[in-house]
PDB file of N, CA and C in Angstrom:
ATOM      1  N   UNK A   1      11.324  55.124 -63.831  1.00  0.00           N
ATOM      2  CA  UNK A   1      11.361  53.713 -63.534  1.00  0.00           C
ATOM      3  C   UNK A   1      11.780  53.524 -62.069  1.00  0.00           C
ATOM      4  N   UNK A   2      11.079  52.621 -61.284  1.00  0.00           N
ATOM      5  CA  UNK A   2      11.269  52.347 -59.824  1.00  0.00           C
ATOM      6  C   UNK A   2      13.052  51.549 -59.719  1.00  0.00           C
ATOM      7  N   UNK A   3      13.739  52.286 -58.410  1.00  0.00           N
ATOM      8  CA  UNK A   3      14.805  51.870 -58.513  1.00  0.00           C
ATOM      9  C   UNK A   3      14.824  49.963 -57.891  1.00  0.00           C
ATOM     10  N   UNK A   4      15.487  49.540 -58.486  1.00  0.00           N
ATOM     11  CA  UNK A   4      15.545  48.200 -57.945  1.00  0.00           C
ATOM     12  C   UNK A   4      16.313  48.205 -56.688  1.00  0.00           C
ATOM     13  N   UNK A   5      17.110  48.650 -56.206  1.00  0.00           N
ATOM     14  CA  UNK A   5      18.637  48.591 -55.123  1.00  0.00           C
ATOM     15  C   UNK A   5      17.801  49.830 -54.138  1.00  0.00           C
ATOM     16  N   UNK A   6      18.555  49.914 -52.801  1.00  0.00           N
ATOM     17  CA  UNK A   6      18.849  51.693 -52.320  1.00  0.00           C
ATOM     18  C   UNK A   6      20.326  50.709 -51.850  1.00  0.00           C
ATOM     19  N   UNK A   7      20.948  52.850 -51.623  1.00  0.00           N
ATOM     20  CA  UNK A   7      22.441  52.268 -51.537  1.00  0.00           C
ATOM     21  C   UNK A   7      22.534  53.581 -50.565  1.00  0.00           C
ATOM     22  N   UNK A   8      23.532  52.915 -49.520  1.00  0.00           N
ATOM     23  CA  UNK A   8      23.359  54.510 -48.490  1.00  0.00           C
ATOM     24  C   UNK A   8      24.971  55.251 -48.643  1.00  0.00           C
ATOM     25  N   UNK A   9      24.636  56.185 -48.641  1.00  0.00           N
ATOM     26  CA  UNK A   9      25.436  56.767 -48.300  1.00  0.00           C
ATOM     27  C   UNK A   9      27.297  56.951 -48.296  1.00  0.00           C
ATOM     28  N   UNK A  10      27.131  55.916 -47.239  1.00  0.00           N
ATOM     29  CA  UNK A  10      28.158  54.792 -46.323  1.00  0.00           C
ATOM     30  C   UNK A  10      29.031  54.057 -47.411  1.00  0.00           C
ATOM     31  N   UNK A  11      28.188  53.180 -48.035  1.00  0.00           N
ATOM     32  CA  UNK A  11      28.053  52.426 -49.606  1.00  0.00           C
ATOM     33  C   UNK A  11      28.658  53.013 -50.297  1.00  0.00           C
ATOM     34  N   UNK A  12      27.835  53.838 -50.894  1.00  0.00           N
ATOM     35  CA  UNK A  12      28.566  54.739 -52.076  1.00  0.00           C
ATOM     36  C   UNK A  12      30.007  55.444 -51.853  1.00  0.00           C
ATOM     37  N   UNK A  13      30.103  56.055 -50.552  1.00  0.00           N
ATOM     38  CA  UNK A  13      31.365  56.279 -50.687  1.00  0.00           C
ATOM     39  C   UNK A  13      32.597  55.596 -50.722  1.00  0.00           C
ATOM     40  N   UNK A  14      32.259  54.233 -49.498  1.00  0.00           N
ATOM     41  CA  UNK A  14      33.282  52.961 -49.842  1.00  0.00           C
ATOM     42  C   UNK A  14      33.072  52.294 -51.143  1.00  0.00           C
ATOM     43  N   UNK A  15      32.370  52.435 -52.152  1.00  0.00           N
ATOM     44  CA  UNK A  15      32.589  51.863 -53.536  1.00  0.00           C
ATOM     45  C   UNK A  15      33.818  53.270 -54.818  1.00  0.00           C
ATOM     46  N   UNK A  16      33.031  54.390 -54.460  1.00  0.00           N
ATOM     47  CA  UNK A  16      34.113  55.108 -54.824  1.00  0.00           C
ATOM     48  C   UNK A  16      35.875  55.452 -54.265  1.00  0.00           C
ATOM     49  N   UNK A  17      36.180  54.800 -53.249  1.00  0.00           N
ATOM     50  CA  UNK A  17      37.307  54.804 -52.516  1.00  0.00           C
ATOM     51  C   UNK A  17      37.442  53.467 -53.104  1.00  0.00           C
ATOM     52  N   UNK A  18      37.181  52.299 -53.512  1.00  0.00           N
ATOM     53  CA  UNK A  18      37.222  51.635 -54.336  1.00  0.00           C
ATOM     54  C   UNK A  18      37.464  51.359 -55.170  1.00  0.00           C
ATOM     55  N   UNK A  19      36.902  52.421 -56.144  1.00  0.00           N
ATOM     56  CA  UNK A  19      36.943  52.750 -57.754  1.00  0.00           C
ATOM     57  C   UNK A  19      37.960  53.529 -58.007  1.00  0.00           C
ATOM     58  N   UNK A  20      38.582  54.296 -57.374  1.00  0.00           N
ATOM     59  CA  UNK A  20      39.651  55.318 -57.442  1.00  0.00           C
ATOM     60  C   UNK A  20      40.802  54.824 -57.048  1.00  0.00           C
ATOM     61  N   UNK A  21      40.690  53.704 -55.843  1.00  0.00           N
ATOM     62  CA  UNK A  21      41.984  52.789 -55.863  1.00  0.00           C
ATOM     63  C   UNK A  21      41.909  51.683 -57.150  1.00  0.00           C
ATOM     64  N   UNK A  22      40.894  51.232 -57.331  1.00  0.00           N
ATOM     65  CA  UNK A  22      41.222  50.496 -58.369  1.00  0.00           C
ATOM     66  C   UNK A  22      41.826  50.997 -59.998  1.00  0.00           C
ATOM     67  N   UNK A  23      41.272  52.638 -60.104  1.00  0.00           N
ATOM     68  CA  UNK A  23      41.413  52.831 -61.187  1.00  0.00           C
ATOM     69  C   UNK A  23      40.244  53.087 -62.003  1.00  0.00           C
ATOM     70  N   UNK A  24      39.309  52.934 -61.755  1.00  0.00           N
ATOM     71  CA  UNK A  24      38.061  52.626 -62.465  1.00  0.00           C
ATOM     72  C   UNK A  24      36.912  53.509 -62.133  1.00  0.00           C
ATOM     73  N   UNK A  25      37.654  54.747 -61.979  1.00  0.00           N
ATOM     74  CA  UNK A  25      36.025  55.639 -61.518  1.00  0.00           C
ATOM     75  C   UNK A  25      35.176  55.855 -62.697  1.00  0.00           C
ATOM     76  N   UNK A  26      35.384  55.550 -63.745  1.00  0.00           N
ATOM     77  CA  UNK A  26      34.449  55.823 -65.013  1.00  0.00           C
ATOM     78  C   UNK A  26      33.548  54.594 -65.382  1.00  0.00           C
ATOM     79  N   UNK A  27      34.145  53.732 -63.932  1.00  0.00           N
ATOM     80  CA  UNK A  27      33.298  52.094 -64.581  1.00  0.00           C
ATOM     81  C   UNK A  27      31.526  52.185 -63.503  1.00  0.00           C
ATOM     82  N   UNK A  28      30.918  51.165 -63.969  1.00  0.00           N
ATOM     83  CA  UNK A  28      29.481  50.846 -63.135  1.00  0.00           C
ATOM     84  C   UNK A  28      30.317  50.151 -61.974  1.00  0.00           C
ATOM     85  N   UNK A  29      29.249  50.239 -61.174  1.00  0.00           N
ATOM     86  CA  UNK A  29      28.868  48.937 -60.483  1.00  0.00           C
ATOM     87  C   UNK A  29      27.693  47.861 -60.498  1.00  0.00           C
ATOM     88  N   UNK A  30      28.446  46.515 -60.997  1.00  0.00           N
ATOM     89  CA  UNK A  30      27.444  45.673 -60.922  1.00  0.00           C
ATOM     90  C   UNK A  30      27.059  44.794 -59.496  1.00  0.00           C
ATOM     91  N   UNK A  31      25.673  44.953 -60.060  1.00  0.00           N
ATOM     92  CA  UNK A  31      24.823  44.128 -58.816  1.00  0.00           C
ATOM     93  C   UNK A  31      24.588  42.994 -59.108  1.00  0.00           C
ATOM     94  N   UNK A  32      24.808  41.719 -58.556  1.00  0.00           N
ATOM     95  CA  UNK A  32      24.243  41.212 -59.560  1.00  0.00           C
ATOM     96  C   UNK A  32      23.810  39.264 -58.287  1.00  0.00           C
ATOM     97  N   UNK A  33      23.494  38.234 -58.600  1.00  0.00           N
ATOM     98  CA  UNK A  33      23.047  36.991 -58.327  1.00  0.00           C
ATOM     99  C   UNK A  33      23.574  36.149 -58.768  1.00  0.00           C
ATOM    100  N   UNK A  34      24.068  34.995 -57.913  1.00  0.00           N
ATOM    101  CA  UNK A  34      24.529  33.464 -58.856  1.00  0.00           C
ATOM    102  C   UNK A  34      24.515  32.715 -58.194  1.00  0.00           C
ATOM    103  N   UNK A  35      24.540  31.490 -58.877  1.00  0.00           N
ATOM    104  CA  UNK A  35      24.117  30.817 -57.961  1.00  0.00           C
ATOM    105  C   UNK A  35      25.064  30.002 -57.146  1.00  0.00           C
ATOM    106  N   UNK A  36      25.507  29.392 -55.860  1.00  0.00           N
ATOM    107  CA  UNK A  36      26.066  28.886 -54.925  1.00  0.00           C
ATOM    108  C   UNK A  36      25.551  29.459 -53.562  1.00  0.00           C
ATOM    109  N   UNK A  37      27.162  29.158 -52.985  1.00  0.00           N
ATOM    110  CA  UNK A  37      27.152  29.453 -51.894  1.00  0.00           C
ATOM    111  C   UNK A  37      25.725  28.877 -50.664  1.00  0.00           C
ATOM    112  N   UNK A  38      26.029  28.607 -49.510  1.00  0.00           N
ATOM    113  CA  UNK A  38      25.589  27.723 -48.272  1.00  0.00           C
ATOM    114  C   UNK A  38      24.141  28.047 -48.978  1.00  0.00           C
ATOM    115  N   UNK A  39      23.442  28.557 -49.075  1.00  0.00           N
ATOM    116  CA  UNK A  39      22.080  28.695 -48.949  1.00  0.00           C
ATOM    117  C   UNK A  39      21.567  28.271 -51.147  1.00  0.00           C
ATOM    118  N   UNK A  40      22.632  28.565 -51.598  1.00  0.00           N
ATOM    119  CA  UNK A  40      22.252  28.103 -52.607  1.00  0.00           C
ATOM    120  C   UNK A  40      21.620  29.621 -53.817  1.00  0.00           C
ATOM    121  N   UNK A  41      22.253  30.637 -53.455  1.00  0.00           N
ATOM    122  CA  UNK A  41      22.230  32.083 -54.276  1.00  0.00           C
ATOM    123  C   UNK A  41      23.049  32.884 -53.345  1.00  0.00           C
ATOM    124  N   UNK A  42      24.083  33.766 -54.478  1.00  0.00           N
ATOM    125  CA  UNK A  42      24.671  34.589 -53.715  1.00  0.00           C
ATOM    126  C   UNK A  42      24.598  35.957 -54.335  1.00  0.00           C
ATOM    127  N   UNK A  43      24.964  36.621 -53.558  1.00  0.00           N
ATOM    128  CA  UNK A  43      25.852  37.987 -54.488  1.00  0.00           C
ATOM    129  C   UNK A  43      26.556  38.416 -55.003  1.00  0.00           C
ATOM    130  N   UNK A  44      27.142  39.126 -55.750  1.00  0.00           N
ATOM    131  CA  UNK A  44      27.735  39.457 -56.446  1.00  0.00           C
ATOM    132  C   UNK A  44      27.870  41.182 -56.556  1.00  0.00           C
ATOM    133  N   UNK A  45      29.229  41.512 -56.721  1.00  0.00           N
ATOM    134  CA  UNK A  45      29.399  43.560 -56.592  1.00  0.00           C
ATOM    135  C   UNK A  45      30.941  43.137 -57.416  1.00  0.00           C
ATOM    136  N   UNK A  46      31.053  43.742 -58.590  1.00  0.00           N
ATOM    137  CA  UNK A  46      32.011  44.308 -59.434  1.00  0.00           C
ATOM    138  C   UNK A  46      32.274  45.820 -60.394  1.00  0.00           C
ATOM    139  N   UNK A  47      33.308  45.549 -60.613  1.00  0.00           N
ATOM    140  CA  UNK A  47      33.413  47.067 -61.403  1.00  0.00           C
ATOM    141  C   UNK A  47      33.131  46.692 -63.081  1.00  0.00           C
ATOM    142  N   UNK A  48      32.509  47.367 -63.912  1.00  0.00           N
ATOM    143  CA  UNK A  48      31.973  46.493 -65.214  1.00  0.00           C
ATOM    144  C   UNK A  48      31.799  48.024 -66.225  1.00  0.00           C
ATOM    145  N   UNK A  49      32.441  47.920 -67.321  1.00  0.00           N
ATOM    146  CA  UNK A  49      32.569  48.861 -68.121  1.00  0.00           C
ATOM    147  C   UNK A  49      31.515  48.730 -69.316  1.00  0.00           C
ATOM    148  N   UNK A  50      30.855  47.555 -69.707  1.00  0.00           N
ATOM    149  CA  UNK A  50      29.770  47.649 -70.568  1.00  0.00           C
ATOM    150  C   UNK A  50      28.781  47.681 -70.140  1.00  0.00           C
ATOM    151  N   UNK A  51      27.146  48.085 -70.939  1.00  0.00           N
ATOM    152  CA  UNK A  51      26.245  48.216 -70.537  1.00  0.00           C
ATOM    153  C   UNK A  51      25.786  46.824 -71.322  1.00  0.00           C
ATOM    154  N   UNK A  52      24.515  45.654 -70.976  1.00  0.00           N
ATOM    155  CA  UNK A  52      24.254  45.020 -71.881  1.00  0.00           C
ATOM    156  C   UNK A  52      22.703  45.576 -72.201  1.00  0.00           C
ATOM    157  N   UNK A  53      21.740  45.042 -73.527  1.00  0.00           N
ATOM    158  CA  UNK A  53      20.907  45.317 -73.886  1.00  0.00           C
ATOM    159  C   UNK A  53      19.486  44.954 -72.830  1.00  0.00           C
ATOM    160  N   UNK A  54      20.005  44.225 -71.497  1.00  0.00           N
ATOM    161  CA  UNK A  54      18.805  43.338 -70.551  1.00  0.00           C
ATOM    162  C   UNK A  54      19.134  44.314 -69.014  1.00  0.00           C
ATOM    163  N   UNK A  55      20.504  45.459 -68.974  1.00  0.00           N
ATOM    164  CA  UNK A  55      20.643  45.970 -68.160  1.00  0.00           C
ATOM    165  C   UNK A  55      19.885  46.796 -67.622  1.00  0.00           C
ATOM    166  N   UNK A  56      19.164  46.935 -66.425  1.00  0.00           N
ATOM    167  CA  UNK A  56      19.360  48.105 -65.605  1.00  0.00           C
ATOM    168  C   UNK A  56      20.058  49.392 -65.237  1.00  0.00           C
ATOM    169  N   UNK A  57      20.096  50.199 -65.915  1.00  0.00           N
ATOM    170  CA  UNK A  57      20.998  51.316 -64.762  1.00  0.00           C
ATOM    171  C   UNK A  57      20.438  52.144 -64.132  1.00  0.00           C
ATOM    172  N   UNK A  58      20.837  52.026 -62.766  1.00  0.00           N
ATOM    173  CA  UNK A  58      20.618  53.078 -61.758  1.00  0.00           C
ATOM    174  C   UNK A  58      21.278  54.292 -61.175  1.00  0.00           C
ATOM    175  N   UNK A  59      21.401  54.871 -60.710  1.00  0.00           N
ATOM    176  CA  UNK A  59      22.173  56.000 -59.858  1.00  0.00           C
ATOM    177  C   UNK A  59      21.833  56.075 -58.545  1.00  0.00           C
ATOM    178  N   UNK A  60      22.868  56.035 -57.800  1.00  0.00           N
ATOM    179  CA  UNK A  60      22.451  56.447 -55.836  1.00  0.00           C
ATOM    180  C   UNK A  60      24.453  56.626 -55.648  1.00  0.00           C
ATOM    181  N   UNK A  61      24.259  57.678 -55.414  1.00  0.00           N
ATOM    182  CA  UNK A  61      25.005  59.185 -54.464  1.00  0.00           C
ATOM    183  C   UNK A  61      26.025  58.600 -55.661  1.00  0.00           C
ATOM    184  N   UNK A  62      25.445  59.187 -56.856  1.00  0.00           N
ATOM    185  CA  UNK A  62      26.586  59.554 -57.953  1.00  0.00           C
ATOM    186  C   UNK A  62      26.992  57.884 -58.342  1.00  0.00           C
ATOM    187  N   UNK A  63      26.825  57.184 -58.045  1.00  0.00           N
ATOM    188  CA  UNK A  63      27.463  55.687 -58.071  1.00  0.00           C
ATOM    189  C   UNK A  63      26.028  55.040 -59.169  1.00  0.00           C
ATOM    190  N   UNK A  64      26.771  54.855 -60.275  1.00  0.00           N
ATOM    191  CA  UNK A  64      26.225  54.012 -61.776  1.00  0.00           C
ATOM    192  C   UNK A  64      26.356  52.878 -61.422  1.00  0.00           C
ATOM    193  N   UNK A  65      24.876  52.290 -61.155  1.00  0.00           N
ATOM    194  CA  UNK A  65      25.021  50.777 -60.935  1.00  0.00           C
ATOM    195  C   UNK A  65      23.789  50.174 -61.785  1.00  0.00           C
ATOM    196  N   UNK A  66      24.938  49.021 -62.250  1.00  0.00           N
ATOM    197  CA  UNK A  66      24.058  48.291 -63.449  1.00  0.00           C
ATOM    198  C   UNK A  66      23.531  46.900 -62.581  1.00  0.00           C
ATOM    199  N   UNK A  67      21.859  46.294 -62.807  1.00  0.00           N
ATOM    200  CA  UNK A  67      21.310  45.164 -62.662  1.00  0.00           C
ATOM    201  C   UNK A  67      20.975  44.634 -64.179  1.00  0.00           C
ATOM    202  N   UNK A  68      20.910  43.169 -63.847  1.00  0.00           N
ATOM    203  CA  UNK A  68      20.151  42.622 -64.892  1.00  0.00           C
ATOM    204  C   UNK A  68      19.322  42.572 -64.761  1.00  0.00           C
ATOM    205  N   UNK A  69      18.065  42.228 -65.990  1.00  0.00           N
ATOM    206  CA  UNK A  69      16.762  42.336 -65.887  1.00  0.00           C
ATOM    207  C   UNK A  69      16.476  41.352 -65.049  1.00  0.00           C
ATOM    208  N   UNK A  70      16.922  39.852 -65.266  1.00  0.00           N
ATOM    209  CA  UNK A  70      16.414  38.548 -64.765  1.00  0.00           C
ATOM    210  C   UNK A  70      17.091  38.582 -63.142  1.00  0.00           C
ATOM    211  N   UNK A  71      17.597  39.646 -62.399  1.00  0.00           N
ATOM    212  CA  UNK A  71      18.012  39.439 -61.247  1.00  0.00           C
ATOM    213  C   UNK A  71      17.027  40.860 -60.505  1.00  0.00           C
ATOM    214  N   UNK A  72      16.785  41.374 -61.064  1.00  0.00           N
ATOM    215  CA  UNK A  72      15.654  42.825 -60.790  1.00  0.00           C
ATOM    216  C   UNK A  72      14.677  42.264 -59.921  1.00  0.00           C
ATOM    217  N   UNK A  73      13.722  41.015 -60.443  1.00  0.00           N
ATOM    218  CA  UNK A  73      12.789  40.801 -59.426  1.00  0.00           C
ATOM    219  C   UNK A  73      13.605  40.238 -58.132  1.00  0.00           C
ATOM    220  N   UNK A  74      14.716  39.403 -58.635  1.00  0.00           N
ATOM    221  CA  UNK A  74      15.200  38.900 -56.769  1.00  0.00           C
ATOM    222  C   UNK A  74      16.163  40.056 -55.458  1.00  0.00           C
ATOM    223  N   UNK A  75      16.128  40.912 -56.583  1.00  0.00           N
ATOM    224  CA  UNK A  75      16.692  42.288 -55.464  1.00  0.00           C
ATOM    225  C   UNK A  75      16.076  43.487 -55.358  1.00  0.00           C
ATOM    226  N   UNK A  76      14.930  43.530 -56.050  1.00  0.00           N
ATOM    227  CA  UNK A  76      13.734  44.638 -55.673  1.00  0.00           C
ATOM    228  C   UNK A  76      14.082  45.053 -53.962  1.00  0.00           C
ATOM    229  N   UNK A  77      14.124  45.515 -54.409  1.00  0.00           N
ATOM    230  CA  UNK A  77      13.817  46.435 -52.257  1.00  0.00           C
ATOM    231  C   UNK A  77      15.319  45.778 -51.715  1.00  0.00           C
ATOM    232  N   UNK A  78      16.343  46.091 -52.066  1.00  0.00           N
ATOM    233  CA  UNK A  78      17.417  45.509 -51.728  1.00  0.00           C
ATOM    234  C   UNK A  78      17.840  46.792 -51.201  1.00  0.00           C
ATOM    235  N   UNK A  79      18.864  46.846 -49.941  1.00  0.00           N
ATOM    236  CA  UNK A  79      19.007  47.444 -49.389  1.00  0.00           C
ATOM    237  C   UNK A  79      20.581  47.727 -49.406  1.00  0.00           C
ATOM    238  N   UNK A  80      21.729  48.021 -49.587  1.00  0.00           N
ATOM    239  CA  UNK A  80      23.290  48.367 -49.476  1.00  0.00           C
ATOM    240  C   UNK A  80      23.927  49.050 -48.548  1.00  0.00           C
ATOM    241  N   UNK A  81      24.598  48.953 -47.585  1.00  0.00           N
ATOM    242  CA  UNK A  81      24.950  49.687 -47.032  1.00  0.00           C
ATOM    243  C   UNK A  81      26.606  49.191 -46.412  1.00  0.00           C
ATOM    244  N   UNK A  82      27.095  50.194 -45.834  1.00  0.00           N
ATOM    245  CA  UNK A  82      28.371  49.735 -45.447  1.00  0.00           C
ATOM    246  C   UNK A  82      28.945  50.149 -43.906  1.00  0.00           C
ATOM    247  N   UNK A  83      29.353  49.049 -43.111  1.00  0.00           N
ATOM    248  CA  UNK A  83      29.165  48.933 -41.644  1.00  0.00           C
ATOM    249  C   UNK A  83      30.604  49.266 -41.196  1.00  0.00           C
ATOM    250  N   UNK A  84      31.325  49.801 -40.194  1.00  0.00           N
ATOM    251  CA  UNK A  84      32.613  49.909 -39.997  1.00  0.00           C
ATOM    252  C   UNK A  84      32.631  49.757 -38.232  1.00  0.00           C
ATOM    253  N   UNK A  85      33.478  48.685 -38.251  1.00  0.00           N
ATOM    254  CA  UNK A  85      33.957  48.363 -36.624  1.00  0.00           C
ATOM    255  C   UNK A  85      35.028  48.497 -36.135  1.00  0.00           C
ATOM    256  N   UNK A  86      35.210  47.902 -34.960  1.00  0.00           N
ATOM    257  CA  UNK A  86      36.820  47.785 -34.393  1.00  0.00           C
ATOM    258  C   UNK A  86      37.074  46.766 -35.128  1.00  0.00           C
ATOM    259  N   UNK A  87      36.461  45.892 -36.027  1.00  0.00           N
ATOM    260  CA  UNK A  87      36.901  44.409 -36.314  1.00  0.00           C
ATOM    261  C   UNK A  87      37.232  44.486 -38.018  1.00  0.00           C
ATOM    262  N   UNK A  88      36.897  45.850 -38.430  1.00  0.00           N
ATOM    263  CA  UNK A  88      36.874  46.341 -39.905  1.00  0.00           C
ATOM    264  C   UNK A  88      35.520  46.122 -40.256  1.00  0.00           C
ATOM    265  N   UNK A  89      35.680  46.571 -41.596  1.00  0.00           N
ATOM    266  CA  UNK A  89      34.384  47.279 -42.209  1.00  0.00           C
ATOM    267  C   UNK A  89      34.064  46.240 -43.752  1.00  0.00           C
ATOM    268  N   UNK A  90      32.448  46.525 -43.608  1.00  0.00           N
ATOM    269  CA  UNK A  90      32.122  45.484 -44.557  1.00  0.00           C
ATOM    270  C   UNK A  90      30.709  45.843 -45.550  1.00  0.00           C
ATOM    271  N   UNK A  91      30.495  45.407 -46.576  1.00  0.00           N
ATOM    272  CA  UNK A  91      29.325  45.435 -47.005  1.00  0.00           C
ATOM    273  C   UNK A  91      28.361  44.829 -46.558  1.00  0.00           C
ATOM    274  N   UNK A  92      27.014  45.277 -46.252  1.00  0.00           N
ATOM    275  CA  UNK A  92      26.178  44.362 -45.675  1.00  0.00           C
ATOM    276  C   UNK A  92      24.824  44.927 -46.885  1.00  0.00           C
ATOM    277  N   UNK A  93      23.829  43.627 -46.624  1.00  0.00           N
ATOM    278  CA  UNK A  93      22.542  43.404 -47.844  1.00  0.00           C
ATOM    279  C   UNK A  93      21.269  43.296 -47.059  1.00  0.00           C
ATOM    280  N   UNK A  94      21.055  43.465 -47.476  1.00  0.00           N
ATOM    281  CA  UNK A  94      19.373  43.552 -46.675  1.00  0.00           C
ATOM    282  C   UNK A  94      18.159  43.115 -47.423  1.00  0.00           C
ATOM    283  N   UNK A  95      17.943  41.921 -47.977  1.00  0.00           N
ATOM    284  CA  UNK A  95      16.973  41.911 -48.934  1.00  0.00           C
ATOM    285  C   UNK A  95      15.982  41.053 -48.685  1.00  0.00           C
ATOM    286  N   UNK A  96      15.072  41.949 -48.740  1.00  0.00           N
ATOM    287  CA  UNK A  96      13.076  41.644 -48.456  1.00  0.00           C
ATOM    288  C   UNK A  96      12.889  40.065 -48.841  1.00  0.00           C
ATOM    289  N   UNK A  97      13.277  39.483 -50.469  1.00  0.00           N
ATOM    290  CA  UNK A  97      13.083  38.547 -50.469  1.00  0.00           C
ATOM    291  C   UNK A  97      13.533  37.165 -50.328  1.00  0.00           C
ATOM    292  N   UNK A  98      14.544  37.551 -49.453  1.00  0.00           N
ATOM    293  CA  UNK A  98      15.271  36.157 -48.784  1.00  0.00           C
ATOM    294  C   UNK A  98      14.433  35.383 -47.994  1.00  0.00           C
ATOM    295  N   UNK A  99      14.248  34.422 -48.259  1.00  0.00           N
ATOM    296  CA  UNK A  99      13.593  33.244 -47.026  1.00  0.00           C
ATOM    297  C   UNK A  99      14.890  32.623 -45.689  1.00  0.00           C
ATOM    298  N   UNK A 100      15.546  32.859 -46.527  1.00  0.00           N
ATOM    299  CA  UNK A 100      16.684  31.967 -45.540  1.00  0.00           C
ATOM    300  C   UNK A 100      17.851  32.665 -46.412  1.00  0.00           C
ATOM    301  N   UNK A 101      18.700  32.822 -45.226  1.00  0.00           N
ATOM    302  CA  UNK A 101      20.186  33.457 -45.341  1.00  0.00           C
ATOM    303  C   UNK A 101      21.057  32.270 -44.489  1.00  0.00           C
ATOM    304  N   UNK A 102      22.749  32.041 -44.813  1.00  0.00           N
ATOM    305  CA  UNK A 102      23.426  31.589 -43.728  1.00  0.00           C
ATOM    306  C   UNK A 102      24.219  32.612 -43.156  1.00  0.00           C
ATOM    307  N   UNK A 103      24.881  32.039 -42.223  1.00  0.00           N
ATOM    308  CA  UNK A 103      25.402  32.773 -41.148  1.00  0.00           C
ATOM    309  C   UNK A 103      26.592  34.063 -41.668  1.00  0.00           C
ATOM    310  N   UNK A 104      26.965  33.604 -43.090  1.00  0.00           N
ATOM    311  CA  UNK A 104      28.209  34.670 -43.441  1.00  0.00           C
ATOM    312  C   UNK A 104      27.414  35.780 -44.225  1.00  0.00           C
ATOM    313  N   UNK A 105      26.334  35.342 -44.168  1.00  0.00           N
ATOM    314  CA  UNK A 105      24.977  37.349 -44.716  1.00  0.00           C
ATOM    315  C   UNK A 105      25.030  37.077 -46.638  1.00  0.00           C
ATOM    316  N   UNK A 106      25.976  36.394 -47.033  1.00  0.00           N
ATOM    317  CA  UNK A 106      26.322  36.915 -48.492  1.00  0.00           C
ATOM    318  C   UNK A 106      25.514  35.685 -49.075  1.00  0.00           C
ATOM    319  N   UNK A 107      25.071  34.691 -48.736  1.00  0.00           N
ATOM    320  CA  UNK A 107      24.110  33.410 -49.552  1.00  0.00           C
ATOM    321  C   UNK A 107      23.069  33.294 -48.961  1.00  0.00           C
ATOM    322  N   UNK A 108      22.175  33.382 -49.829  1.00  0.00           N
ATOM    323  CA  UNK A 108      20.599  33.339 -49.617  1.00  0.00           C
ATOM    324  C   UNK A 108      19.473  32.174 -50.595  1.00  0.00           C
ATOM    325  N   UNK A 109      18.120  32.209 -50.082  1.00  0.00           N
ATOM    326  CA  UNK A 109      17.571  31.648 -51.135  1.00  0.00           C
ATOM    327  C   UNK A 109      16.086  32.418 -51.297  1.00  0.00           C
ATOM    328  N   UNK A 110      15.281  32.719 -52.318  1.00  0.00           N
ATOM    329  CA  UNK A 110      14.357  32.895 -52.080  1.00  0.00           C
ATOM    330  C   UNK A 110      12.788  32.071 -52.385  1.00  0.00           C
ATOM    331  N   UNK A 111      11.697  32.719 -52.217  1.00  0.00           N
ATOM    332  CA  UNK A 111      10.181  31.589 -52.065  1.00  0.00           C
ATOM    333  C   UNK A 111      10.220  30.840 -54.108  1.00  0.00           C
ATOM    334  N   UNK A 112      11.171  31.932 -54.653  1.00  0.00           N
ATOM    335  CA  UNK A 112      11.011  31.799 -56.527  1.00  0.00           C
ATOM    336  C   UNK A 112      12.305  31.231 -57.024  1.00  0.00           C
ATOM    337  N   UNK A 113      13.055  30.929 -56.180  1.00  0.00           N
ATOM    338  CA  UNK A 113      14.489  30.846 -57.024  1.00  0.00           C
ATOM    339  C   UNK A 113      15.800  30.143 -55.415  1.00  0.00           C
ATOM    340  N   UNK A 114      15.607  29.334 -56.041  1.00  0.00           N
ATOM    341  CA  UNK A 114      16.867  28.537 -54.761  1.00  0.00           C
ATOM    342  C   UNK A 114      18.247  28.338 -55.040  1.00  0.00           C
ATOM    343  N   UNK A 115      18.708  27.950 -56.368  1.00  0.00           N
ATOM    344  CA  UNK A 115      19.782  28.013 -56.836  1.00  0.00           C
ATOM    345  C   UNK A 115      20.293  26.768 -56.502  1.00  0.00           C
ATOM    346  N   UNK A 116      21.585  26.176 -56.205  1.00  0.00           N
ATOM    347  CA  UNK A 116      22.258  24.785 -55.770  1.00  0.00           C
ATOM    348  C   UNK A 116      23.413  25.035 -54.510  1.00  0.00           C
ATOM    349  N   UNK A 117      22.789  24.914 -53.190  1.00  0.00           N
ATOM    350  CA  UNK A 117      23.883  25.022 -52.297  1.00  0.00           C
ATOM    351  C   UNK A 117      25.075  24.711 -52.239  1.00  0.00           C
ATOM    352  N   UNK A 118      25.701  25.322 -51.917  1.00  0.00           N
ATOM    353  CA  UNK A 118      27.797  24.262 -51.794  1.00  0.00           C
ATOM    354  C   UNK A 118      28.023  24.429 -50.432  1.00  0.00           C
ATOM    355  N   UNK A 119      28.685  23.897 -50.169  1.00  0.00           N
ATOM    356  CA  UNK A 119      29.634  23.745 -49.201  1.00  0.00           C
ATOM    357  C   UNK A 119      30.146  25.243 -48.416  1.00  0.00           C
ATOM    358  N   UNK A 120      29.958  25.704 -47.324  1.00  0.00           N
ATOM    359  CA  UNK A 120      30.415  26.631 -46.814  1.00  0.00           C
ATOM    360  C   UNK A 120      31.953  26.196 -46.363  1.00  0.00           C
TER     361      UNK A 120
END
């Protein structure tokens, strides 16, 4: 089955430095969509111990990450990665089917699905 996500490297290891501070290296990571935020869809990344019957699971560099089915088509070719500066370090997204993003990278909308903007 075609992976929905890629996750680099970078990613995976700041989610397991993550998971090991949190406690939770035996949990997924979820990927996941909802709706808000400036553009009116956002993202979503948690640690999640069940699988549901509509899930996805994937693997990239050892890291179990669960999608839902109904969020699969809006993060197809989604990209993960993790950036580190003098200013600190962050997750960043990269995804093909955004039409419009705002300025903080994490709310989007796309040409199938807009969601309800809020307030930045």
């Amino acid at each position: 089955m075609e992976q929905v996500i890629t996750m680099s490297e970078a990613a995976a290891l700041q989610v397991k430095d993550m998971m090991k501070e949190a406690e939770e290296e035996n949990a997924f990571l979820r990927v996941a969509v909802k709706g808000g935020g400036c553009s009116g869809l956002s993202y979503g990344m948690g640690f999640e111990h069940d699988v549901a019957s509509d899930d996805r699971e994937e693997q990239h560099h050892g890291i179990r990450v669960l999608v839902k089915a109904e969020d699969a088509d809006i993060l197809r070719g989604t990209q993960i990665d993790y950036k580190q500066s003098l200013m600190g370090g962050g997750f960043t997204i990269e995804n093909p089917n955004a039409i419009a993003s705002c300025g903080c990278g994490s709310s989007f909308t796309t040409a199938t699905k807009k969601g309800t903007p809020e307030n930045c």
